[in-house]
Protein backbone atom coordinates (compact mmCIF):
# COMPACT_ATOMS: atom_id res chain seq x y z
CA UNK A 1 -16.85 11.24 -10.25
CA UNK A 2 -15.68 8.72 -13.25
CA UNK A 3 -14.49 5.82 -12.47
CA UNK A 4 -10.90 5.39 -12.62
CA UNK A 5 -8.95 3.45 -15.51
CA UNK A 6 -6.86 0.96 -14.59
CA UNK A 7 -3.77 2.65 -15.54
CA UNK A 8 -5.04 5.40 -12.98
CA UNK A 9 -5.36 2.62 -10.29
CA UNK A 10 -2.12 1.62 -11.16
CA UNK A 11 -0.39 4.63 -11.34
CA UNK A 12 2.02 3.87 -8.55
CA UNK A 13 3.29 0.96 -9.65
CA UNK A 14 3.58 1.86 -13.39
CA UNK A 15 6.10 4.30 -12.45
CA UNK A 16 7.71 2.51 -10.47
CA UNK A 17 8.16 -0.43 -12.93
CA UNK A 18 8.74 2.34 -15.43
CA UNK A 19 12.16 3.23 -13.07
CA UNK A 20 13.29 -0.08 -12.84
CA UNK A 21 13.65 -0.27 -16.43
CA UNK A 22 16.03 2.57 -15.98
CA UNK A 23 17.43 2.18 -13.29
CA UNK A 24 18.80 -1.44 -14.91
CA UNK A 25 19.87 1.10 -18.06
CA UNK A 26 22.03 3.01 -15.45
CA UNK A 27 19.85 6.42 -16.42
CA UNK A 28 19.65 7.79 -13.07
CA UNK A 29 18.31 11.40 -14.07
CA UNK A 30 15.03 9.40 -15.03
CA UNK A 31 14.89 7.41 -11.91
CA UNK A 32 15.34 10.19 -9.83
CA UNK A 33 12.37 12.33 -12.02
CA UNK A 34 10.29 9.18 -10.98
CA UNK A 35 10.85 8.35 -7.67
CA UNK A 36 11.74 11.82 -6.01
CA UNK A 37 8.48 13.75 -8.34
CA UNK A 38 4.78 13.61 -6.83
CA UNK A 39 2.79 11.83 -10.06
CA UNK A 40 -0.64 11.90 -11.52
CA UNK A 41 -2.35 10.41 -14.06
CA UNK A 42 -5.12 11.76 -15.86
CA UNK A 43 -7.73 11.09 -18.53
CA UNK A 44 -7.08 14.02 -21.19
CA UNK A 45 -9.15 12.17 -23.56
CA UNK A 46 -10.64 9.77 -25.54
CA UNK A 47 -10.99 8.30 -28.87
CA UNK A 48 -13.76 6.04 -30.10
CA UNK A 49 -11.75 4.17 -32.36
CA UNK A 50 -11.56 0.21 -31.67
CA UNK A 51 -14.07 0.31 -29.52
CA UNK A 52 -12.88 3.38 -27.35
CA UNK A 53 -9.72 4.24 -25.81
CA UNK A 54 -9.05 6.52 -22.72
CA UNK A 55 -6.23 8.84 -23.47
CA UNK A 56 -4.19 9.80 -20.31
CA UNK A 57 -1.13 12.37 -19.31
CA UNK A 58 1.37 11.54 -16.31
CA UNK A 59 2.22 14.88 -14.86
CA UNK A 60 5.35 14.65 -12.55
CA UNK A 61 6.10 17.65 -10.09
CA UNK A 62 9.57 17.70 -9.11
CA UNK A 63 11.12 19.66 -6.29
CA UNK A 64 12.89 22.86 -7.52
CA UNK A 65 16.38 21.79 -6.81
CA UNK A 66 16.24 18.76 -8.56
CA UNK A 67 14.10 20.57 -11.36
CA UNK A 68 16.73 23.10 -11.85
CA UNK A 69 19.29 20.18 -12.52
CA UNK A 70 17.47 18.79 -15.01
CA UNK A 71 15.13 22.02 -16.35
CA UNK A 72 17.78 22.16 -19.73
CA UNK A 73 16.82 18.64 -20.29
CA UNK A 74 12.97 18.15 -19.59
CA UNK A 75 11.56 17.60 -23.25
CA UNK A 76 14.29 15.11 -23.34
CA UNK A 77 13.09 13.35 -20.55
CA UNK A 78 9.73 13.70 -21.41
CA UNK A 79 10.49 11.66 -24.23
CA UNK A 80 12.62 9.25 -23.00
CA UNK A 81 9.83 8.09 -20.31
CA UNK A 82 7.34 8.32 -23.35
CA UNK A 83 8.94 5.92 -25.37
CA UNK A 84 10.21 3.46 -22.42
CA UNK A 85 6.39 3.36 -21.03
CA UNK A 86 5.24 2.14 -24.42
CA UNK A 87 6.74 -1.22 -23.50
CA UNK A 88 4.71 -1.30 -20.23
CA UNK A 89 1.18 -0.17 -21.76
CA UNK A 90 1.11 -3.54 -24.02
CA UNK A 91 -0.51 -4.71 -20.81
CA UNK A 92 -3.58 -2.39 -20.99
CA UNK A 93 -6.54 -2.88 -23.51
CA UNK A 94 -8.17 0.42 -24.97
CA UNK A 95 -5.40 2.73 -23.21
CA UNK A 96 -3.34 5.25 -25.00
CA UNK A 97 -0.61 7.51 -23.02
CA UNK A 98 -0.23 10.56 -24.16
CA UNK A 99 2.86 12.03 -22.98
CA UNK A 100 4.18 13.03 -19.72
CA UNK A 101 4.52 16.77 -18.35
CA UNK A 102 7.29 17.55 -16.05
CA UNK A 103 6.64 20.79 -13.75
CA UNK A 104 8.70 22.05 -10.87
CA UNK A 105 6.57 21.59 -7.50
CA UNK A 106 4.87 24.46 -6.27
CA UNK A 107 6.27 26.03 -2.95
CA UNK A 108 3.75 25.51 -0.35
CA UNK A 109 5.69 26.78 2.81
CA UNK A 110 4.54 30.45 3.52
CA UNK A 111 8.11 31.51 4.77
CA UNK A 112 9.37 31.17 1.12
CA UNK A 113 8.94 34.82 1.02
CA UNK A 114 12.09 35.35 3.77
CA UNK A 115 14.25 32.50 2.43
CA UNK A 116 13.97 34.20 -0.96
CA UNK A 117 14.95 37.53 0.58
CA UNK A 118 17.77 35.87 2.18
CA UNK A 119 18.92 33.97 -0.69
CA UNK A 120 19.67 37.19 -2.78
CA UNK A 121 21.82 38.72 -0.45
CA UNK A 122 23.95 36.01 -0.55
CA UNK A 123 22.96 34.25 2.51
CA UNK A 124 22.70 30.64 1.66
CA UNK A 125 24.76 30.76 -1.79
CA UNK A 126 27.47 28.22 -2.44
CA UNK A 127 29.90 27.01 -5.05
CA UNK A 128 29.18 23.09 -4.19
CA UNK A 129 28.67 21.21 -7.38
CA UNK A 130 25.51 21.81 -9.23
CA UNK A 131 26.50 18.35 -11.22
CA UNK A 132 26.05 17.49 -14.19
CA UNK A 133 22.09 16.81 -15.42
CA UNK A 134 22.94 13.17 -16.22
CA UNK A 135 24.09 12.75 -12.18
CA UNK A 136 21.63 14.51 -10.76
CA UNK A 137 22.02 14.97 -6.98
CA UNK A 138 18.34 15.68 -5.86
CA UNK A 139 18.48 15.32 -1.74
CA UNK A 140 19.35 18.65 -0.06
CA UNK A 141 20.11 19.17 3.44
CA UNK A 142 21.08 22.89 5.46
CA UNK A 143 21.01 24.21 1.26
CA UNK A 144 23.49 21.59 0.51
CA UNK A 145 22.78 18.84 -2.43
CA UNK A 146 23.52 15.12 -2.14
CA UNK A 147 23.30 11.90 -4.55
CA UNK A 148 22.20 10.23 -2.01
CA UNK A 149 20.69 9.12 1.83
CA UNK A 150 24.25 7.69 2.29
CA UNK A 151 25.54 10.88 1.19
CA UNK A 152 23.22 12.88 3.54
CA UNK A 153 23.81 10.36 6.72
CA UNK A 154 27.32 10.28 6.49
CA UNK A 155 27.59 14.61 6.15
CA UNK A 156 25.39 14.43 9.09
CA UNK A 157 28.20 12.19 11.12
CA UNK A 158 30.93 14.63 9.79
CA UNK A 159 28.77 17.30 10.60
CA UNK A 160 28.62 16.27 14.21
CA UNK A 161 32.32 15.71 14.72
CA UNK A 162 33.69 19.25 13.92
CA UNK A 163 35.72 18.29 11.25
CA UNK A 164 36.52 20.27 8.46
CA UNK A 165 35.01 18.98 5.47
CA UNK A 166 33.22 19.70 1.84
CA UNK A 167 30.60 17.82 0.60
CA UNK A 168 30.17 17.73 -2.94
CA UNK A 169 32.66 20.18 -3.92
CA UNK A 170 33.89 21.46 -7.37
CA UNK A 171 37.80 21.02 -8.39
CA UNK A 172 38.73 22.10 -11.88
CA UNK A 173 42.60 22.15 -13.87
CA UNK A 174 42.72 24.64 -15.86
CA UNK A 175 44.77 24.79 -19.02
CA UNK A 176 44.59 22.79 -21.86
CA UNK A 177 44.02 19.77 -20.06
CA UNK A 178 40.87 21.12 -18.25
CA UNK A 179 39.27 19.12 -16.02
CA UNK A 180 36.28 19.40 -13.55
CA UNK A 181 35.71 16.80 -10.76
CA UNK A 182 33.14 16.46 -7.90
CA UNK A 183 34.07 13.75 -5.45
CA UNK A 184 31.57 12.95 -2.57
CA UNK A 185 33.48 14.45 0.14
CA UNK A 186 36.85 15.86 1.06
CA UNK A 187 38.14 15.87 4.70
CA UNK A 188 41.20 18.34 5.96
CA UNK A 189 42.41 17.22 8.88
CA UNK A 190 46.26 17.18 11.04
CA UNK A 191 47.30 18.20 7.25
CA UNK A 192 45.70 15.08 4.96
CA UNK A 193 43.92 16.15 2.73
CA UNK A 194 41.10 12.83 2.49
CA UNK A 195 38.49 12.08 -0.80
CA UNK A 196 35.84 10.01 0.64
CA UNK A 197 34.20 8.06 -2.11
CA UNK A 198 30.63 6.19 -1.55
CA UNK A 199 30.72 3.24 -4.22
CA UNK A 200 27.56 1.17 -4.96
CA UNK A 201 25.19 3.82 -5.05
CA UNK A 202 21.61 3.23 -6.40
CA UNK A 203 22.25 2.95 -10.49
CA UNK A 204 26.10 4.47 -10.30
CA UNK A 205 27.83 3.04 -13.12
CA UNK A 206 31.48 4.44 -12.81
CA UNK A 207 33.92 1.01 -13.09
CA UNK A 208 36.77 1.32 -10.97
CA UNK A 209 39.29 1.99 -13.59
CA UNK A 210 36.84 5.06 -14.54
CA UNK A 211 37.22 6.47 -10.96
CA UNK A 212 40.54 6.22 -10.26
CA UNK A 213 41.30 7.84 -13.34
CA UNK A 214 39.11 11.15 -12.84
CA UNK A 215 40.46 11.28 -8.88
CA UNK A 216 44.22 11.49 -11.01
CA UNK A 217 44.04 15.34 -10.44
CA UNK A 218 43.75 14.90 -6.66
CA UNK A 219 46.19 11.99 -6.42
CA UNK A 220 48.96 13.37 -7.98
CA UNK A 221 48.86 16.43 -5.84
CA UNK A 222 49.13 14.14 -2.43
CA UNK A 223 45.54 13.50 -1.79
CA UNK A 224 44.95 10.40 -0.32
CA UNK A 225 41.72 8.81 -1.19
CA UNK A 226 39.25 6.41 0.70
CA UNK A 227 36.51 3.89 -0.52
CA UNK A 228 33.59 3.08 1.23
CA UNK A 229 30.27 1.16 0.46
CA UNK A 230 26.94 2.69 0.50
CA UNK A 231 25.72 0.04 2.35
CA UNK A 232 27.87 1.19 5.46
CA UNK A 233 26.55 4.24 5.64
CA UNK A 234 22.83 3.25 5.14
CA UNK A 235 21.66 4.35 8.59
CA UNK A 236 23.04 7.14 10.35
CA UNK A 237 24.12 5.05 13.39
CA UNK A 238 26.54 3.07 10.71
CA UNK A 239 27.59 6.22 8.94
CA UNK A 240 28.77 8.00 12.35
CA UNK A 241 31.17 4.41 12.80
CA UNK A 242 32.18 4.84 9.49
CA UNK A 243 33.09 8.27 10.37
CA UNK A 244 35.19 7.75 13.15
CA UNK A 245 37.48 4.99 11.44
CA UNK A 246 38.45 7.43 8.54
CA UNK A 247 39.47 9.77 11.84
CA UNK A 248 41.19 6.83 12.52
CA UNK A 249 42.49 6.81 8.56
CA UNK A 250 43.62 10.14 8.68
CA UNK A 251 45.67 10.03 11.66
CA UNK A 252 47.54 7.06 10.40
CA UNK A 253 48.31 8.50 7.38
CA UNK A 254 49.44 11.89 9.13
CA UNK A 255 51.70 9.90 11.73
CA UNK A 256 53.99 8.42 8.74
CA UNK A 257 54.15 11.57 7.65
């Protein structure tokens, strides 16, 4: 076996410098193609010019649900981390990167058969947001997608609790004024109807005059909304107390009622 280059032996870390650029843009469709995608770097070539460089290709294998979010998108991807990684190869002598390759991740579970099955007769099928492409939302949990491990900890507190809830879900106006919003979460409980919010999540850029303004179609029809911080709901243990005080939230709101 060839030795490896030293962009191969530092493979790991080139990516992940490579979504830290990113990431500081705010672009978190790339940084979720990087950090949630299984990488390798290969030698696909060489050229003897300047005293020989190794040509190399970054394949990235993304999990089908978040490749299906971004699949209408990939060559546009592929060329965004092309041209960002050129400022990170100035480090390398005689290297040359060729381009990256985005593929969905093969399924290696042999019960894919069954869940397939089940999928098309409609077990398993839901109307939760699919996002947009540019918000990706690449964590799923019991078939259900979420932006993030704050996101998934604090449905699994709900979850736990018996209260009636919606992660993720779509609300649209129709009319000439048509809208389409996906807040994190929306409680029903002793007749509040509760949006549940998770600010400072990795590389979310929405200022706070930006979010109240798209949660304007809830609002004005009596929905209450709630604000919480990521970093309260970064363990499950923290997201099940963060749980209980918007019980506590709710009934407040439903006693002044």
């Amino acid at each position: 076996m060839a030795d490896q280059t030293e962009l191969q032996k530092q493979a790991e870390g080139f990516v992940a410098a490579l979504a830290r650029l990113f990431a500081h843009r705010g672009s978190s469709m790339e940084v979720a193609v990087l950090a949630l995608g299984k990488t390798r770097c290969e030698v696909t070539g060489y050229d003897n010019w300047d005293g020989g460089t190794d040509i190399h290709t970054i394949t990235i294998e993304l999990p089908p649900p978040l490749y299906a979010q971004v699949a209408d998108r990939i060559e546009t991807i592929e060329q965004s981390l092309q041209e960002a990684a050129g400022q990170l190869l100035k480090r390398y002598s005689n290297t040359w990167l060729e381009g990256f390759v985005i593929t969905p991740e093969f399924a290696t579970d042999a019960s894919w058969r069954g869940r397939a099955k089940k999928w098309l007769e409609g077990k398993g099928v839901t109307n939760q947001g699919r996002v947009r492409s540019d918000n990706v939302a690449p964590y799923v949990v019991d078939g259900l997608l979420f932006r993030s491990m704050p996101e998934v900890h604090l449905y699994q507190a709900f979850k736990s609790m018996g209260v009636s809830f919606a992660p993720l879900p779509v609300f649209l106006r129709g009319g000439e004024t048509y809208r389409r919003i996906e807040p994190d979460f929306v409680v029903f409980r002793s007749g509040i109807l509760l949006v549940i919010e998770i600010d400072g999540q990795p590389f979310h850029q929405e200022s706070p005059a930006d979010a109240h303004a798209r949660l304007t179609l809830l609002q004005h029809e009596g929905a209450r909304v709630e604000r919480i911080h990521a970093d309260e709901c970064d363990t499950l243990e923290r997201a099940s107390d963060v749980a209980n005080r918007i019980m506590q939230v709710i009934e407040k709101h439903a006693g002044q009622r």
